[in-house]
Protein backbone atom coordinates (compact mmCIF):
# COMPACT_ATOMS: atom_id res chain seq x y z
CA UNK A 1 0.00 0.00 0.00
CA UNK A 2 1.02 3.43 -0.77
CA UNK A 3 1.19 6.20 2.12
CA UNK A 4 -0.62 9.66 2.42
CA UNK A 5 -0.89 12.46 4.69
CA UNK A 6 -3.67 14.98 4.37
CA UNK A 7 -3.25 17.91 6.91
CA UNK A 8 -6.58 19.29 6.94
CA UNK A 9 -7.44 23.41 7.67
CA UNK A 10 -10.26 25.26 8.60
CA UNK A 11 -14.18 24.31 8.96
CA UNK A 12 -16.20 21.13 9.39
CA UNK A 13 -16.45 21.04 6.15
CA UNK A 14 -13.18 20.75 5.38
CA UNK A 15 -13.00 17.82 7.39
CA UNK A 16 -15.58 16.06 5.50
CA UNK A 17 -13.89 16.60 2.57
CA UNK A 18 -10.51 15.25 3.37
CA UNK A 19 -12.41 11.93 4.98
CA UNK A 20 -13.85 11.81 1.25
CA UNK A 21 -10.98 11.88 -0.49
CA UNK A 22 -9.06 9.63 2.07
CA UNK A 23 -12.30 7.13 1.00
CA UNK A 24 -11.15 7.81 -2.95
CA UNK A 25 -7.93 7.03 -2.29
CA UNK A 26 -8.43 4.14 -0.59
CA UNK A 27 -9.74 2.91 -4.28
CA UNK A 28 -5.96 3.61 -5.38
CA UNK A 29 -4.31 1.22 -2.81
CA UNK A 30 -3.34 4.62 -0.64
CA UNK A 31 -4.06 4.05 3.48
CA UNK A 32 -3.59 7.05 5.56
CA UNK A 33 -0.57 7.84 7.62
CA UNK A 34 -0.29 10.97 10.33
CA UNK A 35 4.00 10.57 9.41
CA UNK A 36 4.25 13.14 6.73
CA UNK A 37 7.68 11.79 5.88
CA UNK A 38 6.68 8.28 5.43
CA UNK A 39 3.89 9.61 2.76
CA UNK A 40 4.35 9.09 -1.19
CA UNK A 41 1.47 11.23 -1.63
CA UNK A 42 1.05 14.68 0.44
CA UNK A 43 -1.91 16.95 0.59
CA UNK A 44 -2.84 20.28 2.46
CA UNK A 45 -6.48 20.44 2.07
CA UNK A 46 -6.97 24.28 2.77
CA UNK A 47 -8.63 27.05 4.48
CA UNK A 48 -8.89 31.13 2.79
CA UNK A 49 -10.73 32.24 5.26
CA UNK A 50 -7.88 33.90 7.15
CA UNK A 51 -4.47 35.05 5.44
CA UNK A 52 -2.83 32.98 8.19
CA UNK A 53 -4.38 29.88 7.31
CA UNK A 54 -3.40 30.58 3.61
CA UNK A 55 0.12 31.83 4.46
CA UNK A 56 0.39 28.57 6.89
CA UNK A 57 -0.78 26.21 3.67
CA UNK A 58 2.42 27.73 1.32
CA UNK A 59 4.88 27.02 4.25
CA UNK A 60 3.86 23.88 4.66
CA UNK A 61 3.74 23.00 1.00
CA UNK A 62 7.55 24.43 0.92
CA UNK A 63 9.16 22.14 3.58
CA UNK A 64 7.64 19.75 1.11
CA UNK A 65 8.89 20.60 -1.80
CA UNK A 66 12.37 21.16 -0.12
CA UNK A 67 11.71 17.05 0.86
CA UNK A 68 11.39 16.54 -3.23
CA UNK A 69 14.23 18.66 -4.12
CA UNK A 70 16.16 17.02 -1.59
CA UNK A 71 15.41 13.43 -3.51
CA UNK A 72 12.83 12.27 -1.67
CA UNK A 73 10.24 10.61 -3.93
CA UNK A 74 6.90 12.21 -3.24
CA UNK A 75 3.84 13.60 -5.30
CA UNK A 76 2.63 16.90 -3.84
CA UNK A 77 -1.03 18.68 -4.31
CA UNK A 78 -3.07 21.68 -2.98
CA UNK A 79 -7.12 21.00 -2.16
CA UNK A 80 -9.73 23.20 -0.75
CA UNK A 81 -10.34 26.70 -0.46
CA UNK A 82 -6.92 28.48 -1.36
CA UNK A 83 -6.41 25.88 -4.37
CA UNK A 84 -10.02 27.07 -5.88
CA UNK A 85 -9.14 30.74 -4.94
CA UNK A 86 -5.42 30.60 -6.60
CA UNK A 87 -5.95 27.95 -9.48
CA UNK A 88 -3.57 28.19 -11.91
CA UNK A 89 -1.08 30.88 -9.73
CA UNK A 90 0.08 28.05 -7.41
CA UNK A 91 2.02 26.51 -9.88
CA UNK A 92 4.10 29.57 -10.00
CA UNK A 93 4.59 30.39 -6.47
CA UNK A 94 5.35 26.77 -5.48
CA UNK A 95 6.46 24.73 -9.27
CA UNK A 96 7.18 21.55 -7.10
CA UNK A 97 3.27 21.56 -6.85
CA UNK A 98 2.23 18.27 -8.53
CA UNK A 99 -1.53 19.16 -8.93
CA UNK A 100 -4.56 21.43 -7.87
CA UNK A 101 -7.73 20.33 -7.18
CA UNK A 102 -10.32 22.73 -6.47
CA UNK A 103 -13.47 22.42 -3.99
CA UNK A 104 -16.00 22.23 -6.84
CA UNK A 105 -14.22 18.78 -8.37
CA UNK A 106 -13.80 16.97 -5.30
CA UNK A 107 -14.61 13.80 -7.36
CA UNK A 108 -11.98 14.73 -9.86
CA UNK A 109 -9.46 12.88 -6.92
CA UNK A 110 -8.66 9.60 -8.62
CA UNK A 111 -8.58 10.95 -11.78
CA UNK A 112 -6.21 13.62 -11.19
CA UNK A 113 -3.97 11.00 -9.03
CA UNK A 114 -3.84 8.43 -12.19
CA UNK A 115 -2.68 11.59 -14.47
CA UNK A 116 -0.23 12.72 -11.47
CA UNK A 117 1.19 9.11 -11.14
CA UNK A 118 2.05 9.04 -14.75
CA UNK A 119 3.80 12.54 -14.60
CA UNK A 120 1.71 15.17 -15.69
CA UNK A 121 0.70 18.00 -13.73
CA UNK A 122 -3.01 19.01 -12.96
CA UNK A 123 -5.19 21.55 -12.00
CA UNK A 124 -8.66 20.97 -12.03
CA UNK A 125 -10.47 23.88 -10.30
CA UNK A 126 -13.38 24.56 -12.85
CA UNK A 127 -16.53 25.57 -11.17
CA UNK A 128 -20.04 23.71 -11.60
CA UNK A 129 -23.71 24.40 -11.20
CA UNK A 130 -24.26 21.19 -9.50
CA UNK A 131 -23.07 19.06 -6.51
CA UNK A 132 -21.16 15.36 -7.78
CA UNK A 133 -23.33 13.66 -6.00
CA UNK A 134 -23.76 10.99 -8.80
CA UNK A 135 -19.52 10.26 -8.43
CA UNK A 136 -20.51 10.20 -4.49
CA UNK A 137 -21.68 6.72 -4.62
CA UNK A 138 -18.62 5.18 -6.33
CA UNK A 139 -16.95 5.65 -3.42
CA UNK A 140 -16.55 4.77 0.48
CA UNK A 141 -15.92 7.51 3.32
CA UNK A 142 -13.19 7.16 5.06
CA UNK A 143 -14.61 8.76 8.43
CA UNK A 144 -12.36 9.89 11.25
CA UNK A 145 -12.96 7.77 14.55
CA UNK A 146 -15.12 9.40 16.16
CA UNK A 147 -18.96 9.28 17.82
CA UNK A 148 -19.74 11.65 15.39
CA UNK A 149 -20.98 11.81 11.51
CA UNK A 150 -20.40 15.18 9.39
CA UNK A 151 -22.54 14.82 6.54
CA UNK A 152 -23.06 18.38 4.13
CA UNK A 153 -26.01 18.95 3.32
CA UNK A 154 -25.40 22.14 1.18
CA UNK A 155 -22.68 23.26 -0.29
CA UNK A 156 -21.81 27.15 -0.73
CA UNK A 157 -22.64 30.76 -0.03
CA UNK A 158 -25.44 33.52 -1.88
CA UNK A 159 -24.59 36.37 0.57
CA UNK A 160 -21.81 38.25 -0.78
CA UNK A 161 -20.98 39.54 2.94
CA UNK A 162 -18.71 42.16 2.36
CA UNK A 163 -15.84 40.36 3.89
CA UNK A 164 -16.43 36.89 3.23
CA UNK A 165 -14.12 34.43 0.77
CA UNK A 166 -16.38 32.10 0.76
CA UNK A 167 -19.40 32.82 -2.58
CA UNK A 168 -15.86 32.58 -4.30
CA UNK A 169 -14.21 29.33 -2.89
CA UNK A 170 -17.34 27.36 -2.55
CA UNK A 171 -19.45 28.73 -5.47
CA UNK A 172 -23.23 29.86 -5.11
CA UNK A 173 -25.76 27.51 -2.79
CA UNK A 174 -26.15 24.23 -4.03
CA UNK A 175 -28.12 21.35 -2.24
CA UNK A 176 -27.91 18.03 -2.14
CA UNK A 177 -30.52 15.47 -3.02
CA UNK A 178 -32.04 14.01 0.13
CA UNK A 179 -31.92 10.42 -0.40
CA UNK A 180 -28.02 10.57 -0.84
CA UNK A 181 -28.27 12.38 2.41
CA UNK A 182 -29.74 9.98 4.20
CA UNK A 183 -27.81 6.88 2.60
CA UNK A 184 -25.12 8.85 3.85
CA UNK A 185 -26.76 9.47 7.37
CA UNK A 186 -27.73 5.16 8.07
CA UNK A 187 -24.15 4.14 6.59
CA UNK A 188 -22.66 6.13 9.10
CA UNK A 189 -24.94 5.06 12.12
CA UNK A 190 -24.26 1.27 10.79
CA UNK A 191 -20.80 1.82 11.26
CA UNK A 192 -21.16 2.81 15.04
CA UNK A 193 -22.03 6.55 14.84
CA UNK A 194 -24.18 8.02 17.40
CA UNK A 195 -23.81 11.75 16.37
CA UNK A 196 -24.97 12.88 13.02
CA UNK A 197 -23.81 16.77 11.98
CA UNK A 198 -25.72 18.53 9.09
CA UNK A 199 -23.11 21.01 7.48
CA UNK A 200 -23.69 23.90 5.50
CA UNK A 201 -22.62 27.03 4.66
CA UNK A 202 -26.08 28.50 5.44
CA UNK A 203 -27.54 25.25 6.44
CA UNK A 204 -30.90 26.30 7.12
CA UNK A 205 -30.83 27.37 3.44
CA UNK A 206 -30.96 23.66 2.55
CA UNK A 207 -33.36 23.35 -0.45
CA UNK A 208 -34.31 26.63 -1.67
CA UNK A 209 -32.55 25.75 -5.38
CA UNK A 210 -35.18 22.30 -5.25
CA UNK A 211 -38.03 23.26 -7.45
CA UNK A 212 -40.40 21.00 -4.60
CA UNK A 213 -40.51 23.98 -2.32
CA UNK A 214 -41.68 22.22 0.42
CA UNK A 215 -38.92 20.10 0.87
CA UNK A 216 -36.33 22.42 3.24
CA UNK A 217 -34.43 21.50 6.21
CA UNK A 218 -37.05 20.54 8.34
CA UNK A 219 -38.57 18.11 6.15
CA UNK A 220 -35.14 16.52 6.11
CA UNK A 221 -34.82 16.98 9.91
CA UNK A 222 -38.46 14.88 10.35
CA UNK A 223 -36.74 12.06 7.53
CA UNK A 224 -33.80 11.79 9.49
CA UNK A 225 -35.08 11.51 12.85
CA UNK A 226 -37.63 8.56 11.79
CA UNK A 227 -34.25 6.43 11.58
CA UNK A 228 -34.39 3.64 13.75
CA UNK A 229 -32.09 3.65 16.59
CA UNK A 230 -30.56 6.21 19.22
CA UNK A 231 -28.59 8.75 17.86
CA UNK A 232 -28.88 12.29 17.63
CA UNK A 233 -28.50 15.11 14.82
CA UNK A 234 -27.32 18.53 15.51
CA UNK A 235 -26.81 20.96 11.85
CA UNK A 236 -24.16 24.15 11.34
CA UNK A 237 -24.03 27.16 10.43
CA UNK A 238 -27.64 28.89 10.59
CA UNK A 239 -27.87 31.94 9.26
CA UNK A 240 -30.16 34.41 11.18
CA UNK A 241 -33.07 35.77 9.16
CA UNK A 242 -33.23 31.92 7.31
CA UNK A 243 -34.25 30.21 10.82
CA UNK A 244 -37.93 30.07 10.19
CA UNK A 245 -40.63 28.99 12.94
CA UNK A 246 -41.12 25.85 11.00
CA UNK A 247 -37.32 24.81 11.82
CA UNK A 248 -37.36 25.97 15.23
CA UNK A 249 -40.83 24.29 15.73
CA UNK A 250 -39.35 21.03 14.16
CA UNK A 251 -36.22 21.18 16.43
CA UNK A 252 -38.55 20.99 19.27
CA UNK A 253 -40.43 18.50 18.03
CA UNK A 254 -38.17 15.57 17.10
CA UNK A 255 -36.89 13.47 19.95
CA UNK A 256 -33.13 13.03 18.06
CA UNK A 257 -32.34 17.05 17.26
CA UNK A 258 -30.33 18.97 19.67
CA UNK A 259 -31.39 21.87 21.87
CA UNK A 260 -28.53 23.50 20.16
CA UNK A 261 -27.99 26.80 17.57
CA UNK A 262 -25.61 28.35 15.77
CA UNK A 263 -26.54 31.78 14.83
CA UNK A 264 -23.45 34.21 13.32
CA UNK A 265 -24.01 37.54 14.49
CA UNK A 266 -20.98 39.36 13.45
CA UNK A 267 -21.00 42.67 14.84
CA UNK A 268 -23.17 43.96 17.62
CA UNK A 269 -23.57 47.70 15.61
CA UNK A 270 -26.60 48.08 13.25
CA UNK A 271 -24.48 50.05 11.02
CA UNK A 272 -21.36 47.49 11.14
CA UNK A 273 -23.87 45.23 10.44
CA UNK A 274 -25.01 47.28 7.15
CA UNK A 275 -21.55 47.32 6.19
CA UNK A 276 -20.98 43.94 5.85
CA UNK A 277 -24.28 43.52 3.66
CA UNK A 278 -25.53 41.17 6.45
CA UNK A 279 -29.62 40.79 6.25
CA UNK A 280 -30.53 41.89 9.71
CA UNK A 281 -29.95 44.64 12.22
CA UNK A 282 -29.18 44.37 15.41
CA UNK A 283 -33.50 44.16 16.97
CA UNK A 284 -33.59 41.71 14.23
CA UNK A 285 -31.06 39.68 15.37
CA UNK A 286 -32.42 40.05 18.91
CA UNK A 287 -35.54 38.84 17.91
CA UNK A 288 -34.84 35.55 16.26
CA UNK A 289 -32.35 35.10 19.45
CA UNK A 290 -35.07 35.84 21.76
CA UNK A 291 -37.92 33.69 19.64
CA UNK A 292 -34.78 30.79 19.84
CA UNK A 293 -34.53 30.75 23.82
CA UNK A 294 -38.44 31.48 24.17
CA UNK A 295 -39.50 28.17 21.73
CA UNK A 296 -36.73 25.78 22.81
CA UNK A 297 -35.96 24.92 26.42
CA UNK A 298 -32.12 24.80 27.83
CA UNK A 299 -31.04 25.83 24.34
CA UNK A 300 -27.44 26.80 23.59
CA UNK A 301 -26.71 29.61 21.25
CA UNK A 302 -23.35 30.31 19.66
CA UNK A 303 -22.43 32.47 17.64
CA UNK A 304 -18.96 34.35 15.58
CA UNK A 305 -18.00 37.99 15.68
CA UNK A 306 -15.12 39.92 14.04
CA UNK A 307 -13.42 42.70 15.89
CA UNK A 308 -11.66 45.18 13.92
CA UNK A 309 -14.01 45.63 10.33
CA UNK A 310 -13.22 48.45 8.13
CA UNK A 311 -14.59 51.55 9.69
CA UNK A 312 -15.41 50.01 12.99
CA UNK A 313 -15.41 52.75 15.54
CA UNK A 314 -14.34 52.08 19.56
CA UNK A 315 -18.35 52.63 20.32
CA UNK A 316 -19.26 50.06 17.40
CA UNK A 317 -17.39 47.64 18.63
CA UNK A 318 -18.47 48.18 22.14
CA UNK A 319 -21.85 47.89 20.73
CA UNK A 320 -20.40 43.96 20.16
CA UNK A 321 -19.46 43.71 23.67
CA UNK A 322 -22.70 44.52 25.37
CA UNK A 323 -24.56 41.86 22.65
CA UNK A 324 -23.11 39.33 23.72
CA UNK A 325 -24.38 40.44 27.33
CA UNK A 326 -27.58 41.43 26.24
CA UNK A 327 -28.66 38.06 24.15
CA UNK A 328 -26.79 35.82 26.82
CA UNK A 329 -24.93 33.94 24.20
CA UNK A 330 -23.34 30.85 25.43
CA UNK A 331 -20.10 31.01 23.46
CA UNK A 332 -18.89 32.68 20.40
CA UNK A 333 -16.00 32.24 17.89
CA UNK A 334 -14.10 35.07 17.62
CA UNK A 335 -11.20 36.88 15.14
CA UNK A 336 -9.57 39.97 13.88
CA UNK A 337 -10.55 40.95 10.46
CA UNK A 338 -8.33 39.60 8.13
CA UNK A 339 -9.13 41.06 4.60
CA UNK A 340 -9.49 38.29 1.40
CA UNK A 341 -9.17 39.01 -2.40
CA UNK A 342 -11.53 39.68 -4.20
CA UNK A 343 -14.27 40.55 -1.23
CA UNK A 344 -15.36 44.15 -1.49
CA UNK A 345 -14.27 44.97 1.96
CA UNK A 346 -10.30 44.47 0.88
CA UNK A 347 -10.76 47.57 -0.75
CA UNK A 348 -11.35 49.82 1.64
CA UNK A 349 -7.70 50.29 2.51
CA UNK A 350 -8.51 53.44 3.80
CA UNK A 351 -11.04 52.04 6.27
CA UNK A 352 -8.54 49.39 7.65
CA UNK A 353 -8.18 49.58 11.36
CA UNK A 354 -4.57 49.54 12.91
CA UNK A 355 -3.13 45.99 13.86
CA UNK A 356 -2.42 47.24 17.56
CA UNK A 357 -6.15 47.99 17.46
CA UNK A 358 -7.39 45.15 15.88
CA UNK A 359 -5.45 43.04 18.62
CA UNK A 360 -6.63 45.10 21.38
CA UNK A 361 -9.73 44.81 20.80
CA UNK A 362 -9.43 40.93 19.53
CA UNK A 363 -8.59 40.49 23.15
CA UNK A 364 -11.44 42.46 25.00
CA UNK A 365 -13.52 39.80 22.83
CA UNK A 366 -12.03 36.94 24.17
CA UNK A 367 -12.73 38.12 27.59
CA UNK A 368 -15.95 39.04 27.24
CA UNK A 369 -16.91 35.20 25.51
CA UNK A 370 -14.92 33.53 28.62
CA UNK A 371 -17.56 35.89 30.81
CA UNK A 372 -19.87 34.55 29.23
CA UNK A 373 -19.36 31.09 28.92
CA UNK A 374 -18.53 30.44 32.47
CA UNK A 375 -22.15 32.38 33.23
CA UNK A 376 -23.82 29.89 30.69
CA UNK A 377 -22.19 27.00 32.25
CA UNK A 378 -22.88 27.77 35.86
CA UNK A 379 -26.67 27.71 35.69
CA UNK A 380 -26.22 24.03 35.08
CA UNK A 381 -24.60 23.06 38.24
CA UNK A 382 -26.84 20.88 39.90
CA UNK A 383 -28.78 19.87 36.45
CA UNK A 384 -28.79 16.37 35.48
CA UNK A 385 -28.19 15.95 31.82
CA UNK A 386 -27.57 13.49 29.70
CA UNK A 387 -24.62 12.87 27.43
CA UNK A 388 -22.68 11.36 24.83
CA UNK A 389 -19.04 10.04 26.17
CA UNK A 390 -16.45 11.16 23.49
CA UNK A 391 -13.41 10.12 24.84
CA UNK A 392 -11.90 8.54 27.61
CA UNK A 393 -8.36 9.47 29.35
CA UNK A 394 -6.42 9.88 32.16
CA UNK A 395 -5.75 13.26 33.33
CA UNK A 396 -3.78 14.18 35.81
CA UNK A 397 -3.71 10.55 37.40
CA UNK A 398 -7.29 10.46 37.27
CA UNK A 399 -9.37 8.23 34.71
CA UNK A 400 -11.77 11.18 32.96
CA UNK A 401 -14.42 10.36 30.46
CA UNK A 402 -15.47 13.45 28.40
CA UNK A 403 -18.69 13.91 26.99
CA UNK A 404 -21.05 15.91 25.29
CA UNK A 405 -24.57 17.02 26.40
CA UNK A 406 -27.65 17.48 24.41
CA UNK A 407 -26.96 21.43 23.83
CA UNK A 408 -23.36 20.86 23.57
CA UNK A 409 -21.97 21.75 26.84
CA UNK A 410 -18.62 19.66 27.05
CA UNK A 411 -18.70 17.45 30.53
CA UNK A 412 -15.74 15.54 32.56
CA UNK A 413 -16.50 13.27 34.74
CA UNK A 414 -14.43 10.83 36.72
CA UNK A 415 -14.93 6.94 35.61
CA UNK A 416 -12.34 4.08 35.52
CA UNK A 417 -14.40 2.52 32.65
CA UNK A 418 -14.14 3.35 28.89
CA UNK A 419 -17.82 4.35 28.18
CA UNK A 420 -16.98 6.31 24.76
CA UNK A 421 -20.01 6.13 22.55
CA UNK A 422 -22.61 5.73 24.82
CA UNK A 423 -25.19 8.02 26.40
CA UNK A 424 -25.02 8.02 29.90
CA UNK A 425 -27.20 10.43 32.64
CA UNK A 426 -24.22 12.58 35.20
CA UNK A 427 -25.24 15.24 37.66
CA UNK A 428 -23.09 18.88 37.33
CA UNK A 429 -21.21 19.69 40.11
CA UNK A 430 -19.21 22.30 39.27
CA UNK A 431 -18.29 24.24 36.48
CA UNK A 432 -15.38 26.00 34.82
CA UNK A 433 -15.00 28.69 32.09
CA UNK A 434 -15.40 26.25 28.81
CA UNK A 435 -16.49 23.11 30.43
CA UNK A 436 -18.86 21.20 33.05
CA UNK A 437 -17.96 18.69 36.27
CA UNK A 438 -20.00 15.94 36.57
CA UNK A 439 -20.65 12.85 38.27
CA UNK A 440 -22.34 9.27 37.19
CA UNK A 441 -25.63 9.00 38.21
């Protein structure tokens, strides 16, 4: 068997598309290895979201290529977001580069790695209309070990928010037919599963390009959750103004779907807000918060906010700060605003706000999240809840399972026994800033 290595950047969804192509190349007599020197093939499947994360993918592809020029014999490629995004240009900033495969022609894997093998160099970053979900079947998923199942449900971005890469990496909103879905969903709970994850872009966008209407999200939601067996489904990312009653309604509803939301707010100002051609204002976004915690008991709400857009003022971005007070919000993803090619915001050099700034106020964030989070987590001290053991380890001398409750509060608990995927009831007795104490019940 031939050796690869796949370092893998960035979202969810990222994720699921390296454990596909680890699944295609296991068609080509390739098994995975975590060495990257003991690879033949090796492949940074990348994030554009940040400049870092781009800037991190060409070092990375350099000590590589410094391995080939060295003698060693290896085939090289770049995948995902930065490969779509730079095409044809990465053959010129790094010519040891054996082939590009955008995230459009995912599929395109074994083909490209036949052409590769024989010498010639590829890029195949072309975009499409449509998902490959006909090439989808050909081939297994190799799936991380893990309790839990990422399955995408939709794949790219209409928004166009001002300082987003992603309508250009991942192409307009395209969903994918239900019953590959949920061939995809019982082949994963047949091989031991007990989590399923619904990814999208805008998940809760999930069948507006069907021309039956009336089949969105929580249609697929209701199909899902009449699987036999005990499992349960959580989907990411919502976007605000597409939650509709209907899905929060639904959520309540079905026995398997989390009490559990992921809601981007971006910016606490109205007029930041504006700015980055988001759909909502700030009341707006209080609303659907509000309508969330009001509809579904013990809910979590996340959400992800940038410090430091174009423009933002010290009182706009305190307007961020008391938000995440005001709407209680559980936990939020945070960063500095990193500006992408091609996005409109990148060209208002003359809005940019200085590093020092952006950094100071990156870190008043942070802060105010770890408030937050430790507030969220100490109402449930006391609480029994019920959750889904992820791991088991010893910490600190002491055997620790780690679990994960229903609205995704992360739980230790003391246990000398393995339980990792199964459910098991634990009372909170303490908490810390990102995580719960418990005890078996």
């Amino acid at each position: 068997m031939k050796k690869v290595y796949i370092d893998t950047m960035g979202c969810q969804m990222n994720k699921s598309d390296t454990e596909r192509m680890l699944g295609m190349l296991s068609c080509l007599d390739y098994e995975e290895t975590k060495e990257p020197k003991e690879a033949d093939l090796l492949i940074v499947n990348t994030c554009s979201i940040r400049q870092l994360s781009e800037d991190k993918a060409f070092s990375m592809l350099g000590l590589w290529g410094k391995w080939k020029s060295e003698g060693k014999k290896i085939k090289i490629g770049l995948c995902g977001c930065v490969a779509q995004q730079k095409a044809e240009k990465t053959f010129r900033r790094a010519p040891y580069v054996d082939f590009v495969l955008g995230t459009h022609k995912i599929y395109s894997l074994p083909e490209i790695i036949k052409k590769v093998e024989s010498g010639k160099r590829v890029c195949e970053c072309a975009e499409t209309n449509a998902t490959e979900d006909d090439k989808a079947a050909e081939f297994p998923i190799h799936r991380v070990k893990s309790v839990n199942a990422w399955i995408p449900i939709t794949e790219g971005c209409n928004n166009f928010c001002t300082y987003c890469i992603v309508p250009y990496t991942r192409g307009r909103e395209r969903s994918r037919q239900p019953e590959i879905i949920i061939k995809e969903v019982k082949d994963a709970l047949n091989q031991g599963f007990k989590e399923i994850t619904l990814l999208g872009q805008n998940v809760d966008s999930y069948g507006k390009d069907f021309k039956d209407k009336n089949y969105r999200l929580a249609q697929l939601l209701r199909d899902i959750n009449s699987i036999e067996g005990q499992f349960r489904i959580r989907f990411v990312t919502s976007y605000p103004t597409d939650i509709t009653d209907e899905l929060i309604e639904t959520a309540v509803e079905l026995d398997k779907v989390c009490e559990y939301f992921h809601i981007p707010m971006q910016s606490g100002s109205s007029v930041v807000l504006k700015a980055m051609n988001r759909r909502y204002d700030r009341e707006t976004y209080k609303k659907i918060v509000e309508k969330v915690r009001k509809m579904v008991p013990d809910v979590t709400i996340t959400s992800d906010f940038i410090a430091g857009f174009p423009g933002e003022t010290e009182e706009q971005f305190e307007e961020t700060l008391s938000a995440i007070d005001e709407f209680e919000l559980d936990y939020s993803n945070t960063a500095a605003y990193s500006p992408r090619e091609k996005t409109v915001a990148a060209k208002w050099v003359d809005k940019y706000i200085d590093e020092d700034v952006k950094t100071e106020r990156l870190a008043r964030l942070n802060e105010k999240v770890r408030e937050n989070c430790l507030k969220s987590n100490l109402k449930f001290v006391g609480r029994e809840m019920e959750i889904l053991v992820e791991n088991f380890e010893n910490h600190k001398g002491q055997n620790v399972i780690t679990g994960r409750a229903r609205n995704n509060k992360i739980v230790h608990v003391p246990c000398e026994k393995d339980l990792t995927g199964e459910f098991v009831n634990v009372k909170i007795t303490g908490a810390k800033t990102w995580y719960l104490q418990g005890e078996l019940l």
